[in-house]
N, C-alpha and C. Protein backbone atom coordinates (compact mmCIF):
# COMPACT_ATOMS: atom_id res chain seq x y z
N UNK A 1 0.82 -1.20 0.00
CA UNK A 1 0.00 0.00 0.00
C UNK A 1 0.86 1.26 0.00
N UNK A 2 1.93 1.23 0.81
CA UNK A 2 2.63 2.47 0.95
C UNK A 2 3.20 2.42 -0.62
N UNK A 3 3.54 2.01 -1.67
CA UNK A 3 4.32 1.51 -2.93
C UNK A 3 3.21 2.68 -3.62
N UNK A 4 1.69 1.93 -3.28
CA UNK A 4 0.62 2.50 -4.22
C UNK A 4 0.61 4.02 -3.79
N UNK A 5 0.82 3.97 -2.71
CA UNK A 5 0.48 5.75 -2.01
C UNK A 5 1.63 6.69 -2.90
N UNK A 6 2.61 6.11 -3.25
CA UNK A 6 3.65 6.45 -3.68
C UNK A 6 3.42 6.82 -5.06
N UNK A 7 2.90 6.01 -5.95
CA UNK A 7 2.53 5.63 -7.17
C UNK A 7 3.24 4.88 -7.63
N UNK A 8 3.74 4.38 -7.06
CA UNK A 8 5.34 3.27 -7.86
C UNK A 8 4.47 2.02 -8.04
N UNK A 9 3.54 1.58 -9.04
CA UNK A 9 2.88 0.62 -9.46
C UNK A 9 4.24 -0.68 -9.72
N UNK A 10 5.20 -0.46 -10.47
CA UNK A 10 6.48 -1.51 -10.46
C UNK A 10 6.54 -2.00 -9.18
N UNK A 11 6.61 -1.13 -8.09
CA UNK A 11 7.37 -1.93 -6.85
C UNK A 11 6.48 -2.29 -6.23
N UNK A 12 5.21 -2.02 -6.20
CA UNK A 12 3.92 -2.39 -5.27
C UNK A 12 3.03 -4.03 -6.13
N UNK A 13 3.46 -3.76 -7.80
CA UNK A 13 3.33 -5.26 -8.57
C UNK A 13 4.03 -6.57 -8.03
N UNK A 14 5.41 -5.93 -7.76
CA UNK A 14 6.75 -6.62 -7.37
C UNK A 14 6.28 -7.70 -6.19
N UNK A 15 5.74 -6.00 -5.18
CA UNK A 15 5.69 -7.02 -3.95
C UNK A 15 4.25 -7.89 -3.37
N UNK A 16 3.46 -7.94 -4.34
CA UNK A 16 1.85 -8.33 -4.50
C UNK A 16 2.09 -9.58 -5.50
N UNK A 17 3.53 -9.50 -5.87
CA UNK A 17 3.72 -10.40 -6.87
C UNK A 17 2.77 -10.49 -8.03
N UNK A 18 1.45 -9.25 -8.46
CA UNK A 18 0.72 -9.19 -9.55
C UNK A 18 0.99 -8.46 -10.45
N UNK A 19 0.31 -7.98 -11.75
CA UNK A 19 0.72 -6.80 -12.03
C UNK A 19 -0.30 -5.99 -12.01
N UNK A 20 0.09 -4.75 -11.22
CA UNK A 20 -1.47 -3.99 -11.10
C UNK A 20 -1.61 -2.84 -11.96
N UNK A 21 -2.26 -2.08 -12.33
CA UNK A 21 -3.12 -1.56 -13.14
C UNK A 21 -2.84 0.23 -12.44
N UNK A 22 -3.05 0.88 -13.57
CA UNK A 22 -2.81 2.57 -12.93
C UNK A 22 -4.30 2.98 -12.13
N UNK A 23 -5.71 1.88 -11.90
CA UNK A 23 -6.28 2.34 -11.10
C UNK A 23 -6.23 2.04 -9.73
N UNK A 24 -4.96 1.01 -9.48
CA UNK A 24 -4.74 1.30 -8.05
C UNK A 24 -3.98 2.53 -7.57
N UNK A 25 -3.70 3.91 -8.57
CA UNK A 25 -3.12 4.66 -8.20
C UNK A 25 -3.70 5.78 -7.96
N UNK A 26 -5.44 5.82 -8.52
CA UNK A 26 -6.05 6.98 -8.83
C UNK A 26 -6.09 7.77 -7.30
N UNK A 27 -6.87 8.90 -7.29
CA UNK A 27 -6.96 9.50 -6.28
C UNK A 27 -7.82 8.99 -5.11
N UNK A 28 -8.90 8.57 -5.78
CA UNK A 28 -9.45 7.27 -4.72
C UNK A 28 -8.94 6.37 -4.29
N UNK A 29 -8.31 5.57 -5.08
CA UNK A 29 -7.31 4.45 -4.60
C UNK A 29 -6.25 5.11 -3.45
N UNK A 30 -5.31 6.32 -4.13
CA UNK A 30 -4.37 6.99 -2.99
C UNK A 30 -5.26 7.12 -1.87
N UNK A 31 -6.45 7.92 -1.69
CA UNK A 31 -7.02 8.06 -0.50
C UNK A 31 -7.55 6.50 0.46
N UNK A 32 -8.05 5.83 -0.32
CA UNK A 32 -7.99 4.39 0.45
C UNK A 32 -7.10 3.58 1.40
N UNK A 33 -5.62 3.84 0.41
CA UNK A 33 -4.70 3.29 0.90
C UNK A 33 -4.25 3.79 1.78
N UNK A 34 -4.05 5.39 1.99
CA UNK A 34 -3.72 5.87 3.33
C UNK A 34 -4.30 6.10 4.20
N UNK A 35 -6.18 5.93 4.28
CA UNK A 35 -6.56 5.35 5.17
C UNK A 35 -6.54 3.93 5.75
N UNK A 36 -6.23 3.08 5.20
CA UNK A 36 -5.86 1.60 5.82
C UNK A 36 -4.78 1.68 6.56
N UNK A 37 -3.38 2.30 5.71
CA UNK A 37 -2.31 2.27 6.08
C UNK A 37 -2.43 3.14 7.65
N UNK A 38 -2.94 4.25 7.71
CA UNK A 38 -3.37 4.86 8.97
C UNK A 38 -3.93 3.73 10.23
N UNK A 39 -5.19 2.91 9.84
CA UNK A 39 -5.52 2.30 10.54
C UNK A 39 -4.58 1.08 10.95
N UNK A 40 -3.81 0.56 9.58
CA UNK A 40 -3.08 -0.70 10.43
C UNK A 40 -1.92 -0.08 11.59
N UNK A 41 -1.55 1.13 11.29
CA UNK A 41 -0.30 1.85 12.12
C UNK A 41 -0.83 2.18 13.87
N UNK A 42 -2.18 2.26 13.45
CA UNK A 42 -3.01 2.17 15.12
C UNK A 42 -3.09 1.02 15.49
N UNK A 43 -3.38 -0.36 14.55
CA UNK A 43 -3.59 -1.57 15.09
C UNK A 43 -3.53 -2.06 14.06
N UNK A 44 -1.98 -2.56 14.60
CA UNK A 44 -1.54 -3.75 13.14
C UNK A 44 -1.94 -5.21 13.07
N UNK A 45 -2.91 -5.57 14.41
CA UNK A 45 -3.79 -6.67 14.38
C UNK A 45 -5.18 -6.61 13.20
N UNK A 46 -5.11 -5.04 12.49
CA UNK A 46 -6.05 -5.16 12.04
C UNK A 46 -6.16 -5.64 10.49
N UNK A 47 -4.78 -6.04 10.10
CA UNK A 47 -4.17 -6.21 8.76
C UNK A 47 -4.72 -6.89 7.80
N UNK A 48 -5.38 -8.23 8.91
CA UNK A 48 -5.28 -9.33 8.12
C UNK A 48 -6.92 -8.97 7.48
N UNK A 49 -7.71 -8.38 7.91
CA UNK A 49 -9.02 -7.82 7.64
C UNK A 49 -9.38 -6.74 6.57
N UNK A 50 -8.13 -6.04 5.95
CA UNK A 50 -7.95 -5.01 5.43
C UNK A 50 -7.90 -5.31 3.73
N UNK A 51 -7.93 -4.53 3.34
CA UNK A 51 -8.41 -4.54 1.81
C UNK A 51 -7.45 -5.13 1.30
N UNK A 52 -7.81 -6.36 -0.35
CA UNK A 52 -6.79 -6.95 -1.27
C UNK A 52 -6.83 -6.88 -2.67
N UNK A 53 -6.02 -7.20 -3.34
CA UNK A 53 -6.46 -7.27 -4.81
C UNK A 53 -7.36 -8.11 -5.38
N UNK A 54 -7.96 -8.25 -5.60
CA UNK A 54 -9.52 -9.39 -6.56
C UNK A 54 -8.34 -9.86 -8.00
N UNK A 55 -8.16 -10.94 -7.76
CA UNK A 55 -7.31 -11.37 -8.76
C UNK A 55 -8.39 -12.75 -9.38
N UNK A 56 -7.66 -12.88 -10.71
CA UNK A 56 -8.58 -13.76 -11.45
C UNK A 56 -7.69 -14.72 -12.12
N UNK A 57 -7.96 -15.82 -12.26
CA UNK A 57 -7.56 -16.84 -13.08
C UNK A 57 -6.10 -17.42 -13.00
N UNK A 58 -5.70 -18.48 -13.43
CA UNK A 58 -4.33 -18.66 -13.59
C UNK A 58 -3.33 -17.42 -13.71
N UNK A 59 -3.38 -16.58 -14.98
CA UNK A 59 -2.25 -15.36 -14.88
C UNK A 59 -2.39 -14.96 -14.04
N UNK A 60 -3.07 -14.54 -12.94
CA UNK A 60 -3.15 -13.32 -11.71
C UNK A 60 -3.53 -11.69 -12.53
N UNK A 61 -5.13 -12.00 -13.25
CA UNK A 61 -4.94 -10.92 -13.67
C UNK A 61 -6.06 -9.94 -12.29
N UNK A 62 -5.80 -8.76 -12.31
CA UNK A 62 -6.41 -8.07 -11.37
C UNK A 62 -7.19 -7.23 -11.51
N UNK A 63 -8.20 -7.54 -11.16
CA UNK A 63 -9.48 -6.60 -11.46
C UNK A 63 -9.77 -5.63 -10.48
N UNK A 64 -9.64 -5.50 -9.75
CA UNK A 64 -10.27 -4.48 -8.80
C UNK A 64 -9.43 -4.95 -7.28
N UNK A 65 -10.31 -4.45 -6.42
CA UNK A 65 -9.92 -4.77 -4.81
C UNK A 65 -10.98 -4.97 -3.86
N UNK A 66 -11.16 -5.54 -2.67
CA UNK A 66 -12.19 -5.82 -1.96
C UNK A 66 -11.80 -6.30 -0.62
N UNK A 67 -12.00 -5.63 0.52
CA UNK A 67 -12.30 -6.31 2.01
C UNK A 67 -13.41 -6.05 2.89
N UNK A 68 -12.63 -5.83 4.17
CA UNK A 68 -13.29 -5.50 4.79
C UNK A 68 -12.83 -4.24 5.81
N UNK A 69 -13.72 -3.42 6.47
CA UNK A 69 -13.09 -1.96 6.92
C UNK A 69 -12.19 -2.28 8.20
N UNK A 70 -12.16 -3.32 8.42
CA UNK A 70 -11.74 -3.61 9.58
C UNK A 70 -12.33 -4.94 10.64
N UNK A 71 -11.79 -5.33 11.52
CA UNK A 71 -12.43 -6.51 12.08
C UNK A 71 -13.98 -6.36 12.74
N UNK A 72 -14.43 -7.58 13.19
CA UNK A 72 -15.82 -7.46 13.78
C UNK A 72 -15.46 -6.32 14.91
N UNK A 73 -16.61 -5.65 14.90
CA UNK A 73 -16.73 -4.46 16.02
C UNK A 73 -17.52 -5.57 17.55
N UNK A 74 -17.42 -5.02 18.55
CA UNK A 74 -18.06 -5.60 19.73
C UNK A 74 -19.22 -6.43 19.51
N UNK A 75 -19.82 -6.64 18.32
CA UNK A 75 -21.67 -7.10 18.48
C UNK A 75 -21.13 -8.11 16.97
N UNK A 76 -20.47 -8.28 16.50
CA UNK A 76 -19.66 -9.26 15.54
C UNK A 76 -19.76 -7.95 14.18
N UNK A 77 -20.23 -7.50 14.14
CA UNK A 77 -20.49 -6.84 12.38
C UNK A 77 -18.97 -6.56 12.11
N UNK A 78 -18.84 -6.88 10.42
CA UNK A 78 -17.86 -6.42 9.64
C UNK A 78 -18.50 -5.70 8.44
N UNK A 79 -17.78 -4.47 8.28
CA UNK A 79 -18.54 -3.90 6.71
C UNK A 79 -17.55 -4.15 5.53
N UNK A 80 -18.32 -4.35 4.42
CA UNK A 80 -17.33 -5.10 3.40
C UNK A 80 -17.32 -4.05 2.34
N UNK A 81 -16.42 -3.86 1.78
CA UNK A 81 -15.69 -3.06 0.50
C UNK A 81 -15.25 -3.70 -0.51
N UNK A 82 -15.84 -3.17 -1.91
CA UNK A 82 -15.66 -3.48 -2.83
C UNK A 82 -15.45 -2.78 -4.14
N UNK A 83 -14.40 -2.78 -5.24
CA UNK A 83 -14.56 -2.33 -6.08
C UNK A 83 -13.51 -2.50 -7.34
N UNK A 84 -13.91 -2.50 -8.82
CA UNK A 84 -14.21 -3.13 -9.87
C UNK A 84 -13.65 -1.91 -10.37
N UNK A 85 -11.92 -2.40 -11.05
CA UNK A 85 -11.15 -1.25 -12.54
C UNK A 85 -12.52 -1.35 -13.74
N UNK A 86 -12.79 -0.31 -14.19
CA UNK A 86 -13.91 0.23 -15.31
C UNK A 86 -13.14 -0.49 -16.26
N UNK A 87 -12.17 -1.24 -16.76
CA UNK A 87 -12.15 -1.74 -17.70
C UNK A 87 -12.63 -3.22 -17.19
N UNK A 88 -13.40 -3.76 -16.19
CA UNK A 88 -13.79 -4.76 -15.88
C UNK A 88 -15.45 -5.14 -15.35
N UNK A 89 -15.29 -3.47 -15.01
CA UNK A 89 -16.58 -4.17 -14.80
C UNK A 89 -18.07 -4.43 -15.74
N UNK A 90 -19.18 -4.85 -15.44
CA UNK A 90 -20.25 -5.38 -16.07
C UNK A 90 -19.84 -6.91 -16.49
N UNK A 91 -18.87 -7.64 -15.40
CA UNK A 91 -18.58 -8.81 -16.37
C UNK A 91 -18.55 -9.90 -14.86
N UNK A 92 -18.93 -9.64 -13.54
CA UNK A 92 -19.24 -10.24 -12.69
C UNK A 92 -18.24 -10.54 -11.66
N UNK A 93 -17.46 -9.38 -11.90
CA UNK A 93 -16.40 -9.25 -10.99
C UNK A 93 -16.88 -9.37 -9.38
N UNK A 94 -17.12 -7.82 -9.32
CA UNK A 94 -17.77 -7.17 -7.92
C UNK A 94 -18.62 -8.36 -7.58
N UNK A 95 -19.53 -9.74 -8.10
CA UNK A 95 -20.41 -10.25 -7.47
C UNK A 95 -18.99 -11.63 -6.65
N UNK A 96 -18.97 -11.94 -7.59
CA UNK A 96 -17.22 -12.94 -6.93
C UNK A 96 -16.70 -12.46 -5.83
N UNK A 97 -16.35 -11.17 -6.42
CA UNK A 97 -15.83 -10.35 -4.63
C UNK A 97 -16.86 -10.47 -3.37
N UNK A 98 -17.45 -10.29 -4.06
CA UNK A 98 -19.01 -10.33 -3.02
C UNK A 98 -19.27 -11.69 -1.97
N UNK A 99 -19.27 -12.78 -3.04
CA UNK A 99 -19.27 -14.18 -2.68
C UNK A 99 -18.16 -14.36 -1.51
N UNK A 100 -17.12 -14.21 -2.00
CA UNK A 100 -15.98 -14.41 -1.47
C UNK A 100 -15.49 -13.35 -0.06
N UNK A 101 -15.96 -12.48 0.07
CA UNK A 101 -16.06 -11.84 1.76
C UNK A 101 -17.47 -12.48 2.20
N UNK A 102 -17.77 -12.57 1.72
CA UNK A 102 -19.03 -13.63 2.54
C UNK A 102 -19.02 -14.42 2.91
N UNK A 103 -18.72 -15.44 2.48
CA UNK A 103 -17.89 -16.79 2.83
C UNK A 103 -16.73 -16.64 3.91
N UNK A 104 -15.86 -15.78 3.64
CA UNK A 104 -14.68 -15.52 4.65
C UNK A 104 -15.46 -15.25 5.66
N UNK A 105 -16.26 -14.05 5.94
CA UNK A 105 -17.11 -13.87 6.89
C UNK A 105 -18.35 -14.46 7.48
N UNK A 106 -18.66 -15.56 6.69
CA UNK A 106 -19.01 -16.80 7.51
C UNK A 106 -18.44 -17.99 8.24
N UNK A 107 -17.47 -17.90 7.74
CA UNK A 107 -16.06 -18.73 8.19
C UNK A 107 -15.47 -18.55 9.42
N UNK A 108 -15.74 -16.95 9.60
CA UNK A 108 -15.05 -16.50 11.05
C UNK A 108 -16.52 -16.00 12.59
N UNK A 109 -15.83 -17.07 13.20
CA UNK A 109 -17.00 -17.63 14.68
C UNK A 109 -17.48 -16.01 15.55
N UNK A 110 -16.73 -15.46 15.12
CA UNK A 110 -16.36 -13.59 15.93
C UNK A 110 -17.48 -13.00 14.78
N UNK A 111 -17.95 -13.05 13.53
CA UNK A 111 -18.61 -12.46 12.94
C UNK A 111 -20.15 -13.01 12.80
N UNK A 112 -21.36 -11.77 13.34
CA UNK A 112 -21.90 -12.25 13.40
C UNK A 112 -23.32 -11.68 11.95
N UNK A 113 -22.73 -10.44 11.88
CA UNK A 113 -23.72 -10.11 10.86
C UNK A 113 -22.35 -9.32 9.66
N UNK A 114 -22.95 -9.18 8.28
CA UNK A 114 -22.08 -8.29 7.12
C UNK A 114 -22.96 -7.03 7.23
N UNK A 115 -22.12 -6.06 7.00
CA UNK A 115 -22.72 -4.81 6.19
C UNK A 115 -22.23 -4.57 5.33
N UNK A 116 -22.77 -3.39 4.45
CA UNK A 116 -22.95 -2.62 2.81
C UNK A 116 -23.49 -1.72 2.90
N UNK A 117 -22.42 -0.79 2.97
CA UNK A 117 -23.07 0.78 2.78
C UNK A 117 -22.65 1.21 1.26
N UNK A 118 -23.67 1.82 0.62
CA UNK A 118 -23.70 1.91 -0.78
C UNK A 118 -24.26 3.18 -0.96
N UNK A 119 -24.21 4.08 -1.76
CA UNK A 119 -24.44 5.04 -2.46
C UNK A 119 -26.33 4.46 -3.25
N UNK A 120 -27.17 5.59 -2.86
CA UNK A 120 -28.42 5.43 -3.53
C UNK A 120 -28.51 5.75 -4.89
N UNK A 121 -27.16 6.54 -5.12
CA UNK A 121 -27.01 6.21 -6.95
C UNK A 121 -25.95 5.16 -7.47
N UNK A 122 -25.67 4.58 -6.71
CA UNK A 122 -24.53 3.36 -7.15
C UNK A 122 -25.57 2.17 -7.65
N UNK A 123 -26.38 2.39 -8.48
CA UNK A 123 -27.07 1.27 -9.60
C UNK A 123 -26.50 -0.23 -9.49
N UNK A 124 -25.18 -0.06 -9.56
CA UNK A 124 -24.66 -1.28 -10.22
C UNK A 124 -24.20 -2.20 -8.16
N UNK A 125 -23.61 -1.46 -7.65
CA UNK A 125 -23.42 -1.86 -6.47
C UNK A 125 -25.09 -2.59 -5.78
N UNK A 126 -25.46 -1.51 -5.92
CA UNK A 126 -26.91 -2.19 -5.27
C UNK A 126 -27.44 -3.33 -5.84
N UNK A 127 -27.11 -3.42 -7.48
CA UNK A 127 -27.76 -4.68 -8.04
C UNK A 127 -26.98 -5.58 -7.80
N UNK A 128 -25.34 -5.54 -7.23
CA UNK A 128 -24.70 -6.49 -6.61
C UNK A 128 -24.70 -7.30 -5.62
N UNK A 129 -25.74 -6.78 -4.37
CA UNK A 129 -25.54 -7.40 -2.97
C UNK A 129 -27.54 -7.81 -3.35
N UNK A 130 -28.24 -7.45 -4.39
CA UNK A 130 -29.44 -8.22 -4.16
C UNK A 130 -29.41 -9.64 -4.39
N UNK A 131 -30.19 -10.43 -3.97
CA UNK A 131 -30.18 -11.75 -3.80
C UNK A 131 -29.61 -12.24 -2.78
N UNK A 132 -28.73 -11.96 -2.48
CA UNK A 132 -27.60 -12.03 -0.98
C UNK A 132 -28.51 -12.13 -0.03
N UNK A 133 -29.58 -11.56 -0.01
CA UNK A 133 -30.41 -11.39 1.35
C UNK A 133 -30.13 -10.14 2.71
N UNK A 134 -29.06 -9.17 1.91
CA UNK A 134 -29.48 -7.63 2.71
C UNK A 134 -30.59 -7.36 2.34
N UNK A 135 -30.79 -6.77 4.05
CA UNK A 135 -31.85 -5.77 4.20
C UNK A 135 -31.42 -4.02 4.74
N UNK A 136 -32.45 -3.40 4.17
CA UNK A 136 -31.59 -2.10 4.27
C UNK A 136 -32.07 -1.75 5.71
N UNK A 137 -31.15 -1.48 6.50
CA UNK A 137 -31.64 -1.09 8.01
C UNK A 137 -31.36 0.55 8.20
N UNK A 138 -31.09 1.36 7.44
CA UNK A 138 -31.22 2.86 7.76
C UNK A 138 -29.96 3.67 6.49
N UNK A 139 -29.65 4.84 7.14
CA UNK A 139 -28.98 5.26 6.49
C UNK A 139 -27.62 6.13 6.80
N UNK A 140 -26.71 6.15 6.54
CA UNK A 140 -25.56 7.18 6.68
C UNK A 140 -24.99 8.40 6.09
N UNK A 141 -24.75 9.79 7.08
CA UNK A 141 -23.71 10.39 5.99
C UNK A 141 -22.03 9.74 6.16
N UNK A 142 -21.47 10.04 5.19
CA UNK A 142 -20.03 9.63 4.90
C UNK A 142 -19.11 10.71 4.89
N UNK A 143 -18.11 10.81 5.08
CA UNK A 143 -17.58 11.82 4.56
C UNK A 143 -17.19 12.00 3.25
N UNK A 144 -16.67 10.92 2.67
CA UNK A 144 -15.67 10.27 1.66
C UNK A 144 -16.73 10.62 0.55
N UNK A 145 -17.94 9.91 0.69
CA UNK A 145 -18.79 9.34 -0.39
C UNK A 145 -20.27 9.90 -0.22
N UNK A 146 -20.78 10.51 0.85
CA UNK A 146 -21.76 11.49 0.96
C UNK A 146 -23.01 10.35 1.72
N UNK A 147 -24.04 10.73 1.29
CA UNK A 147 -25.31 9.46 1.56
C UNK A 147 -25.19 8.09 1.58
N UNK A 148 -24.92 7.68 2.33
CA UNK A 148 -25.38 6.05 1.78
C UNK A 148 -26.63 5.42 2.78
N UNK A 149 -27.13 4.26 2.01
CA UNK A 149 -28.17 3.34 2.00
C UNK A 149 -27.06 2.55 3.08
N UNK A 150 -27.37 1.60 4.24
CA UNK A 150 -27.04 0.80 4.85
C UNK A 150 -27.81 -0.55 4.56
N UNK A 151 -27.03 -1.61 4.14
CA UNK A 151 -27.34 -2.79 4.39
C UNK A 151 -26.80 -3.55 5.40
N UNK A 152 -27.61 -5.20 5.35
CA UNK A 152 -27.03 -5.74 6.80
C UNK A 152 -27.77 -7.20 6.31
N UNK A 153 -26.42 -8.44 6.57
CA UNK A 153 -27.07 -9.81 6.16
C UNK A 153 -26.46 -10.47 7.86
N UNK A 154 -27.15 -11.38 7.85
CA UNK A 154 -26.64 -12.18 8.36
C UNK A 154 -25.05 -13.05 8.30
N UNK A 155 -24.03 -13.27 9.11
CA UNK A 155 -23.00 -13.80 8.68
C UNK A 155 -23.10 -15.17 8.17
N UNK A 156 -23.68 -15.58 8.81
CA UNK A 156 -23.58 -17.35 8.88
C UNK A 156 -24.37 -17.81 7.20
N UNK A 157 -25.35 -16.90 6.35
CA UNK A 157 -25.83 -16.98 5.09
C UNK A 157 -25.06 -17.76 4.36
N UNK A 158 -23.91 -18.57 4.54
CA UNK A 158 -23.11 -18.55 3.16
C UNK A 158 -23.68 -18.50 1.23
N UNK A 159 -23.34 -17.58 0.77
CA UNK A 159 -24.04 -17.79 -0.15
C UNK A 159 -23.65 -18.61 -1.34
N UNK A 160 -24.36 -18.90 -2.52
CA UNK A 160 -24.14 -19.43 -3.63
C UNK A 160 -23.06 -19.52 -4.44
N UNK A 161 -22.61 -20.30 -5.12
CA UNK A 161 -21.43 -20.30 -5.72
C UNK A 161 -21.69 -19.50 -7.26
């Protein structure tokens, strides 16, 4: 992450061992990364919970990134993050990502419910987590991202392959 904060895509490929893409460098991406990097420097227990590359197939090609904001809070919830390089998406990326923190987060005995906070104009996000079985339980301001819609599933759901 510090590589990406940097913009040095070579040395941050190097050490991810992938090759990543100039949208892990954008200004969103920079701002992401130095908020994680902030949070693991408060609690570097919180690492292993923290955002990764969404890689695909034999080559390791990389589509996007996806975790979670951090570990279960006191009552088990984890909120999950996700998101899909525009030269990938509409092709079922973000739902894989989707699958796949779900599963992790059914996997782990400390988690007891997921959240999804989403943007009420994020179309494509929202049509991502339906079927999953969120329900929208209220709403948030953000700083980052303004309004969002709150969702909330159960952990233990595992969903569909």
């Amino acid at each position: 992450m510090s590589a990406l904060l940097d913009g040095d895509l070579s040395e941050a490929s190097g050490l991810a061992r992938v090759s990543l893409t100039e949208y892990f460098v954008t200004d969103s991406a920079r701002w992401l990364w130095q908020f994680r990097l902030d949070q693991m420097a408060a609690d570097p227990g919180r690492a292993r919970w923290m955002v990764r590359q969404a890689v695909v197939g034999d080559k390791g090609l990389v589509v996007g990134h996806a975790g979670f904001h951090g570990p279960p809070d006191d009552v088990g919830m984890v909120e999950i993050g996700y998101s899909v390089a525009p030269d990938f998406r509409r092709q079922g990326y973000a739902r894989s990502a989707l699958i796949e923190l779900l599963r992790r987060a059914a996997a782990e005995t400390a988690v007891t419910t997921v959240r999804a906070t989403i943007s009420p104009d994020n179309v494509a996000s929202l049509a991502t987590i339906s079927g999953f079985g969120f329900v929208e339980v209220g709403e948030q301001w953000d700083e980052e991202d303004g309004r969002e819609l709150v969702f909330e599933v159960p952990a233990h759901r595992v969903p569909p392959a």
